[in-house]
C-alpha atoms as a PDB file:
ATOM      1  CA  UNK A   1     -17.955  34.051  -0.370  1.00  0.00           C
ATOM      2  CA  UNK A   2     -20.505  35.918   1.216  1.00  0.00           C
ATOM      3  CA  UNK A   3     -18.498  39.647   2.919  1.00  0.00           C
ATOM      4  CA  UNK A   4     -15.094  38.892   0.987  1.00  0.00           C
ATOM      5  CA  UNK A   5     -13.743  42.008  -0.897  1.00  0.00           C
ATOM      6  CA  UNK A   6     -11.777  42.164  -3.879  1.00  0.00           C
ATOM      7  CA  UNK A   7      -8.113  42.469  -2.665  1.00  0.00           C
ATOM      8  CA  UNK A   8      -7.492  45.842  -4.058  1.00  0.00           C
ATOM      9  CA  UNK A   9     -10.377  47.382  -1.689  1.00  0.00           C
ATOM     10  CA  UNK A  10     -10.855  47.821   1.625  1.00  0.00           C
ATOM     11  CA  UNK A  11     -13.448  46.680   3.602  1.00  0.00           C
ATOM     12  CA  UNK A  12     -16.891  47.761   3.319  1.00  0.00           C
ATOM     13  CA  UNK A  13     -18.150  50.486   5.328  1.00  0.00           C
ATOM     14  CA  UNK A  14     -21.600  49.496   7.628  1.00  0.00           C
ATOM     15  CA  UNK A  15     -21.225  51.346  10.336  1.00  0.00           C
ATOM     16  CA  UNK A  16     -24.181  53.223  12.070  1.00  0.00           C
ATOM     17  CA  UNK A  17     -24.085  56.208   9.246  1.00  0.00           C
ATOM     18  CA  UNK A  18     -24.037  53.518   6.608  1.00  0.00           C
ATOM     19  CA  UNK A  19     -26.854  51.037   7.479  1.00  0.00           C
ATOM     20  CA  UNK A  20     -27.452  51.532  11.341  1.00  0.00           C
ATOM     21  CA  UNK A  21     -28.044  48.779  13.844  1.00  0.00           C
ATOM     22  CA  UNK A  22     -30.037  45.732  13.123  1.00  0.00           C
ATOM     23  CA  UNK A  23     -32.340  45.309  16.119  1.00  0.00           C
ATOM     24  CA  UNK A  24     -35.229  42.805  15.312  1.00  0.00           C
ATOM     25  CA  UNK A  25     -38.741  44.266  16.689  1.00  0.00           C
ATOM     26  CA  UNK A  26     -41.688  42.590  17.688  1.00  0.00           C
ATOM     27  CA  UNK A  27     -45.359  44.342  16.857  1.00  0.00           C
ATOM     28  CA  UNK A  28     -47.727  43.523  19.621  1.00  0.00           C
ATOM     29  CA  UNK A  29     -51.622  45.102  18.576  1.00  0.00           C
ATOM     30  CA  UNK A  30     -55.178  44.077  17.891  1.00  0.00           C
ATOM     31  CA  UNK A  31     -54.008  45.303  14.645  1.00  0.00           C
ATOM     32  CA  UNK A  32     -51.532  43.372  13.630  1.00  0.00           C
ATOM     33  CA  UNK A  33     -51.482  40.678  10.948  1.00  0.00           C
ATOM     34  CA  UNK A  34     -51.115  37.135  12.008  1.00  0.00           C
ATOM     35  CA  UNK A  35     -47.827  35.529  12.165  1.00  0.00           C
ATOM     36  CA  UNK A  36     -46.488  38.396   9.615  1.00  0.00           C
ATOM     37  CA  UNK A  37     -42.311  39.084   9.038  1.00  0.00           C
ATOM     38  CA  UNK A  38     -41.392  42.238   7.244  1.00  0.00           C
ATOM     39  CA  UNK A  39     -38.145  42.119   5.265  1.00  0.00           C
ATOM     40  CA  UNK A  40     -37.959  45.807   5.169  1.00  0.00           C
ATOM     41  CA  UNK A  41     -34.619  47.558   6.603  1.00  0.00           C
ATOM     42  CA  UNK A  42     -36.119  50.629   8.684  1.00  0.00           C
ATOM     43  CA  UNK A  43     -34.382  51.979  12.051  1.00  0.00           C
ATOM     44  CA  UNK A  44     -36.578  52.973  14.899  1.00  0.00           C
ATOM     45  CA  UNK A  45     -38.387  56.544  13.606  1.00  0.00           C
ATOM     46  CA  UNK A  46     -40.546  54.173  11.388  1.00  0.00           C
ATOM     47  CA  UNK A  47     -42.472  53.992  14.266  1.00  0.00           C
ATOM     48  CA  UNK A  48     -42.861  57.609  14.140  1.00  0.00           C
ATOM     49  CA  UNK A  49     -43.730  57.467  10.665  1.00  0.00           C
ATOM     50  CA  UNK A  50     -46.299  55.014  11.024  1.00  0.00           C
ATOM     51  CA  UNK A  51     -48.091  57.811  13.715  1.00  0.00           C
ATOM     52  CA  UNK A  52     -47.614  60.492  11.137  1.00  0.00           C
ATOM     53  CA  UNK A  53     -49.199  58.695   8.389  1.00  0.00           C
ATOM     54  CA  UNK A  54     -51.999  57.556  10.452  1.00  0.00           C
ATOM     55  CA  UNK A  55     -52.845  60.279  11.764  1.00  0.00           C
ATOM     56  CA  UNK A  56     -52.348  62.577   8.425  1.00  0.00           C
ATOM     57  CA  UNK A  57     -49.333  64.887  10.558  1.00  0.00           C
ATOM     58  CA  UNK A  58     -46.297  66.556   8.712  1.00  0.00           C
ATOM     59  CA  UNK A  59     -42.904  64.844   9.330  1.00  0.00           C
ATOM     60  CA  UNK A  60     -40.715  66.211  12.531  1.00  0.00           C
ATOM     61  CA  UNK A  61     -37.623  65.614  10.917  1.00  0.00           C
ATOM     62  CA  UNK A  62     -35.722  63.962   7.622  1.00  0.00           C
ATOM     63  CA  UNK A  63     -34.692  60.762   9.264  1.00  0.00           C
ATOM     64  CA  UNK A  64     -38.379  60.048   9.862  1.00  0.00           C
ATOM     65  CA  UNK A  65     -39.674  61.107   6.393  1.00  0.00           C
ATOM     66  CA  UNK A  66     -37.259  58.737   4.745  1.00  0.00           C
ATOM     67  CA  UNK A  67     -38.628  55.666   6.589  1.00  0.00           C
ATOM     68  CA  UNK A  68     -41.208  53.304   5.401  1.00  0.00           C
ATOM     69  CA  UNK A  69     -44.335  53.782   7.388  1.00  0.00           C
ATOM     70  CA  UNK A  70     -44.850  50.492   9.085  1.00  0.00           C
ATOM     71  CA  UNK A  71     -48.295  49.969   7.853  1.00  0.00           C
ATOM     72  CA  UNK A  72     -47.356  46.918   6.089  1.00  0.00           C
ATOM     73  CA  UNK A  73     -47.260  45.205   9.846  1.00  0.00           C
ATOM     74  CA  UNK A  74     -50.959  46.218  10.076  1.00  0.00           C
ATOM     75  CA  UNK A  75     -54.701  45.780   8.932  1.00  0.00           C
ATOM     76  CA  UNK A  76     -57.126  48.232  10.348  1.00  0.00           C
ATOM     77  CA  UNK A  77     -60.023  47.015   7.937  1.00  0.00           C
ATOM     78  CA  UNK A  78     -60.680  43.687   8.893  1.00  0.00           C
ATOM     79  CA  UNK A  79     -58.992  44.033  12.939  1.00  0.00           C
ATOM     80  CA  UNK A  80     -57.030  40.285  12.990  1.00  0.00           C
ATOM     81  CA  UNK A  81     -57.167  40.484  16.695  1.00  0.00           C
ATOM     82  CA  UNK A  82     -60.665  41.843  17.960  1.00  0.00           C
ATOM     83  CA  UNK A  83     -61.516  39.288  20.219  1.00  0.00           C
ATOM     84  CA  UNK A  84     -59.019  39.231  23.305  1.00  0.00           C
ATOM     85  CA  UNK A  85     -57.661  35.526  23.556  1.00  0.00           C
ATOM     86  CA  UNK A  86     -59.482  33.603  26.232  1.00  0.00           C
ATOM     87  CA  UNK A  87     -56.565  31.464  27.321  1.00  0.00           C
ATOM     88  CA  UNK A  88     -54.508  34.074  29.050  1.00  0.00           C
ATOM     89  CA  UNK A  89     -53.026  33.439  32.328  1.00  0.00           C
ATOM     90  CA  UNK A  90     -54.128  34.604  35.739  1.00  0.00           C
ATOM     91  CA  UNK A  91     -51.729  36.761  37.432  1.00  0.00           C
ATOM     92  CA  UNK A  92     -50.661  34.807  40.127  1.00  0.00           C
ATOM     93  CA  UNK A  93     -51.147  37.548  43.720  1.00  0.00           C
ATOM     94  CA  UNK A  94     -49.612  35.813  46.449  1.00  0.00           C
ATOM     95  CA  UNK A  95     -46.193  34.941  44.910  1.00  0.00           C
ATOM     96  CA  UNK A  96     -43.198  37.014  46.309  1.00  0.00           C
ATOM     97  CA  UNK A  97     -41.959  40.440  44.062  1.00  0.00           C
ATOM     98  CA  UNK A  98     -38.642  39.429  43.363  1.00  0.00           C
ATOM     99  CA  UNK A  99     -36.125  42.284  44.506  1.00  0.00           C
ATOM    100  CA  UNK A 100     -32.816  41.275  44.373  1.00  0.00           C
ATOM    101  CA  UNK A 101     -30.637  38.570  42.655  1.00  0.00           C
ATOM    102  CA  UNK A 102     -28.171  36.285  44.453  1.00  0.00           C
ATOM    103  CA  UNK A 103     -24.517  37.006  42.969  1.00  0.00           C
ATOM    104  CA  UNK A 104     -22.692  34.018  44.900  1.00  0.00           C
ATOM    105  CA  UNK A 105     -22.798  31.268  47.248  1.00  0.00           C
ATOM    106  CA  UNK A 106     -18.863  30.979  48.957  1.00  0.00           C
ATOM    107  CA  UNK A 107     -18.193  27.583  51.299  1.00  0.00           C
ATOM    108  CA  UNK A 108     -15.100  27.806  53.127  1.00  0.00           C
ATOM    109  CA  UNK A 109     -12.308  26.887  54.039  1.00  0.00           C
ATOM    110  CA  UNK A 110     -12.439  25.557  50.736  1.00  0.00           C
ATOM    111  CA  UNK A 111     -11.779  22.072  50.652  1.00  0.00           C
ATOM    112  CA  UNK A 112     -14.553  21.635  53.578  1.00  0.00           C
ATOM    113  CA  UNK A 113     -13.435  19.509  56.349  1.00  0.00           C
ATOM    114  CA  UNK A 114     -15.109  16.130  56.608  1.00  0.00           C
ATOM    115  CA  UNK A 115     -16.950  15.730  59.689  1.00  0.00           C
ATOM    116  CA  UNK A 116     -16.075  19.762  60.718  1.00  0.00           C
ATOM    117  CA  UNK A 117     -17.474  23.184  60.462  1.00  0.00           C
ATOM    118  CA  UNK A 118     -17.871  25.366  57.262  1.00  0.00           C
ATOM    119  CA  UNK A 119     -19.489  28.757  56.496  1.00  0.00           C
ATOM    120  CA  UNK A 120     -21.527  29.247  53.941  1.00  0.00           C
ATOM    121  CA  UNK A 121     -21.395  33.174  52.680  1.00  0.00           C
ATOM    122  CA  UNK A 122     -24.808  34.243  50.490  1.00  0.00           C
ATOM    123  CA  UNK A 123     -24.228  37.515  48.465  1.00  0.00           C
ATOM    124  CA  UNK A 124     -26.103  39.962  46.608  1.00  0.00           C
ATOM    125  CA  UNK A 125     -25.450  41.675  43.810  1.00  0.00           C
ATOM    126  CA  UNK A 126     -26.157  45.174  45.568  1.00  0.00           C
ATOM    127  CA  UNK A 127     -27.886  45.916  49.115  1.00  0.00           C
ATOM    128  CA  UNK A 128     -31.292  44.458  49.702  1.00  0.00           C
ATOM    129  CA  UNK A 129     -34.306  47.278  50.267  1.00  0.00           C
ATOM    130  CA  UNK A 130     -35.995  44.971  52.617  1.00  0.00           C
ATOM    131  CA  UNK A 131     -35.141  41.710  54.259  1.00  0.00           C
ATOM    132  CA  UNK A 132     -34.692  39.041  51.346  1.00  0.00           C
ATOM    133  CA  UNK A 133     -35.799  35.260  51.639  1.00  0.00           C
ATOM    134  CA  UNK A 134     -33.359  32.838  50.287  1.00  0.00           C
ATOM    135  CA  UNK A 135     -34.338  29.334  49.668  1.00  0.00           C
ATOM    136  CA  UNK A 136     -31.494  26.447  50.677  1.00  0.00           C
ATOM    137  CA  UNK A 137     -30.750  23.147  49.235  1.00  0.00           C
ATOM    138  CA  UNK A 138     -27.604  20.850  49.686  1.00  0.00           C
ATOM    139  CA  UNK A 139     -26.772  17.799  47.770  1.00  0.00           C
ATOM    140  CA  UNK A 140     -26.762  16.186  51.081  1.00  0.00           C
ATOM    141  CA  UNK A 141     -29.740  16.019  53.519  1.00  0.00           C
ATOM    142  CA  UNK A 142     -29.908  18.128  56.708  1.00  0.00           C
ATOM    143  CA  UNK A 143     -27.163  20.416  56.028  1.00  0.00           C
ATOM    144  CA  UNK A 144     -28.388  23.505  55.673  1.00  0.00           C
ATOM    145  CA  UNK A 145     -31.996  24.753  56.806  1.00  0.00           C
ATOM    146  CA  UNK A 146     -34.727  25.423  54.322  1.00  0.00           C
ATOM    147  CA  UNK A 147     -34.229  29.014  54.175  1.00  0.00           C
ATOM    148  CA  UNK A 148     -32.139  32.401  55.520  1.00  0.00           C
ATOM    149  CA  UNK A 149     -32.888  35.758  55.508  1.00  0.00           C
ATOM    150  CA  UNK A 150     -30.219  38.424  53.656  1.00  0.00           C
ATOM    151  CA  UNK A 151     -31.174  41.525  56.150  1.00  0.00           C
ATOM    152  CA  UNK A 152     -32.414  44.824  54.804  1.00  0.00           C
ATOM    153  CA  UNK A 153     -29.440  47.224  53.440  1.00  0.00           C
ATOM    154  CA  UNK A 154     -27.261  44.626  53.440  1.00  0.00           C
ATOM    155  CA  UNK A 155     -25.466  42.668  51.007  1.00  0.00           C
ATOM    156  CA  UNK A 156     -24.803  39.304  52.673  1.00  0.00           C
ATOM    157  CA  UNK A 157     -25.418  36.973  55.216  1.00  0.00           C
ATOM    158  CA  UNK A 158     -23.564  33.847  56.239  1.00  0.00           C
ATOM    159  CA  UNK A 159     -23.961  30.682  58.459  1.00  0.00           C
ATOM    160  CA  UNK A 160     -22.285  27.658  59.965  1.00  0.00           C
ATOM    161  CA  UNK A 161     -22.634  24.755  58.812  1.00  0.00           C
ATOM    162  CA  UNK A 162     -21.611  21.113  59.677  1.00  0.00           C
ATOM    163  CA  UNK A 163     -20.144  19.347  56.887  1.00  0.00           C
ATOM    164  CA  UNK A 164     -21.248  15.364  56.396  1.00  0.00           C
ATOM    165  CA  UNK A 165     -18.533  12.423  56.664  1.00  0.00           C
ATOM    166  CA  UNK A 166     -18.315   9.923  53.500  1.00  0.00           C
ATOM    167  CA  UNK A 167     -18.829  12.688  50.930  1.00  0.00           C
ATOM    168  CA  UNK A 168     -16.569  13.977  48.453  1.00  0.00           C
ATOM    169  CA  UNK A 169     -17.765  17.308  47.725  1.00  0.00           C
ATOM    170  CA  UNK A 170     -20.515  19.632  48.902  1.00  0.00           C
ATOM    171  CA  UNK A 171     -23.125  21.386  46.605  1.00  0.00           C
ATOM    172  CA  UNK A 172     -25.033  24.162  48.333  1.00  0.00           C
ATOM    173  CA  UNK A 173     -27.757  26.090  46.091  1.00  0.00           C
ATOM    174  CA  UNK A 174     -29.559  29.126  47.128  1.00  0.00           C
ATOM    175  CA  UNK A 175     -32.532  30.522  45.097  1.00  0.00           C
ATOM    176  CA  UNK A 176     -34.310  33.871  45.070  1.00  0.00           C
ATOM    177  CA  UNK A 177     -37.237  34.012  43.423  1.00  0.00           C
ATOM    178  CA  UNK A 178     -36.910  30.814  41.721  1.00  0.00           C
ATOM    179  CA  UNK A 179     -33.580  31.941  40.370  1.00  0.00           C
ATOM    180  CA  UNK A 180     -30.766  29.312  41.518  1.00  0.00           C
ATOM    181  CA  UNK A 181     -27.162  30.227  42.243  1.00  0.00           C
ATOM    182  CA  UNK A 182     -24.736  27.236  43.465  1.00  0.00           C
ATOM    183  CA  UNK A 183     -21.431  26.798  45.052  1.00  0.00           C
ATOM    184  CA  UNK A 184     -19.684  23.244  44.747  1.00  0.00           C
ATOM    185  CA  UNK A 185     -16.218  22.630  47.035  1.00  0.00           C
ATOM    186  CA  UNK A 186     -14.137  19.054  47.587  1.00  0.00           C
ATOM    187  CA  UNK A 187     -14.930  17.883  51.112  1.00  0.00           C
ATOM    188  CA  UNK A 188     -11.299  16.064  52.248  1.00  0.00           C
END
């Protein structure tokens, strides 16, 4: 089976000195040859070595002169990519830099009381730089407003809510930059 070792040897050494880290890398240039895969092991100075050879300069060091030169990703005869592609995206200007991540939504007292009062904690992972804008949704209408706003330097922000009769639980989602985070407690 593929990794087994005889019994009467240990295992196999392929540690970093041994075959280094397998990271995959993706080649982005006008340059580059369409939908092309190497198979060739290299680690990351290849990348040097690929500037070297270009460029006709001496190695810097041994780990670099041992590497395979990456030109195998390339073809600077007949350039693949000349033409920019014409169905690139705008940019979109007017949408919100995103700045901060929610970390967690709390509800409590956790179960809600039906028909009572509840606060809803929003968190952030670390202070906010400027006020930040968090969109508000409940699995039940009218429950919590469209939005509230996580004040600059700080980390939270709660409110009060009033929790709905004839439910069983409570789902309230907040969203930063599209990026939804949800808290779900029983309502008895």
């Amino acid at each position: 089976s593929p990794g087994a070792c005889a019994e009467d040897t240990t295992d196999p050494v392929c540690g970093f000195f041994f075959t280094g880290f397998r990271v995959p890398l993706i080649v982005i240039s006008p340059f580059t040859k369409a939908n092309y895969v190497s198979h060739t092991p290299m680690d990351y100075t290849a990348m040097l070595k690929l500037i070297e050879t270009r460029f006709n300069l001496r190695n810097l060091t041994a780990r670099d002169a041992a590497q395979p030169d990456m030109t195998e990703f390339f073809d600077f005869v007949n350039v693949p990519w000349a033409t920019p592609p014409s169905n690139v995206p705008t940019q979109a200007k007017s949408m919100q830099c995103v700045l901060g991540a929610l970390s967690g939504i709390t509800i409590s007292p956790n179960p809600a009381p039906a028909g009572g009062q509840a606060t809803v904690t929003l968190n952030l992972s670390k202070a906010a730089i400027q006020d930040m804008t968090v969109g508000l949704s409940a699995d039940s209408a009218g429950v919590v407003p469209p939005t509230a706003v996580i004040a600059n330097t700080t980390t939270s922000t709660t409110l009060n809510i009033n929790v709905p009769t004839g439910i069983t639980s409570l789902t309230i989602t907040g969203a930063i930059g599209g990026i939804p985070v949800s808290a779900t407690v029983p309502v008895q």
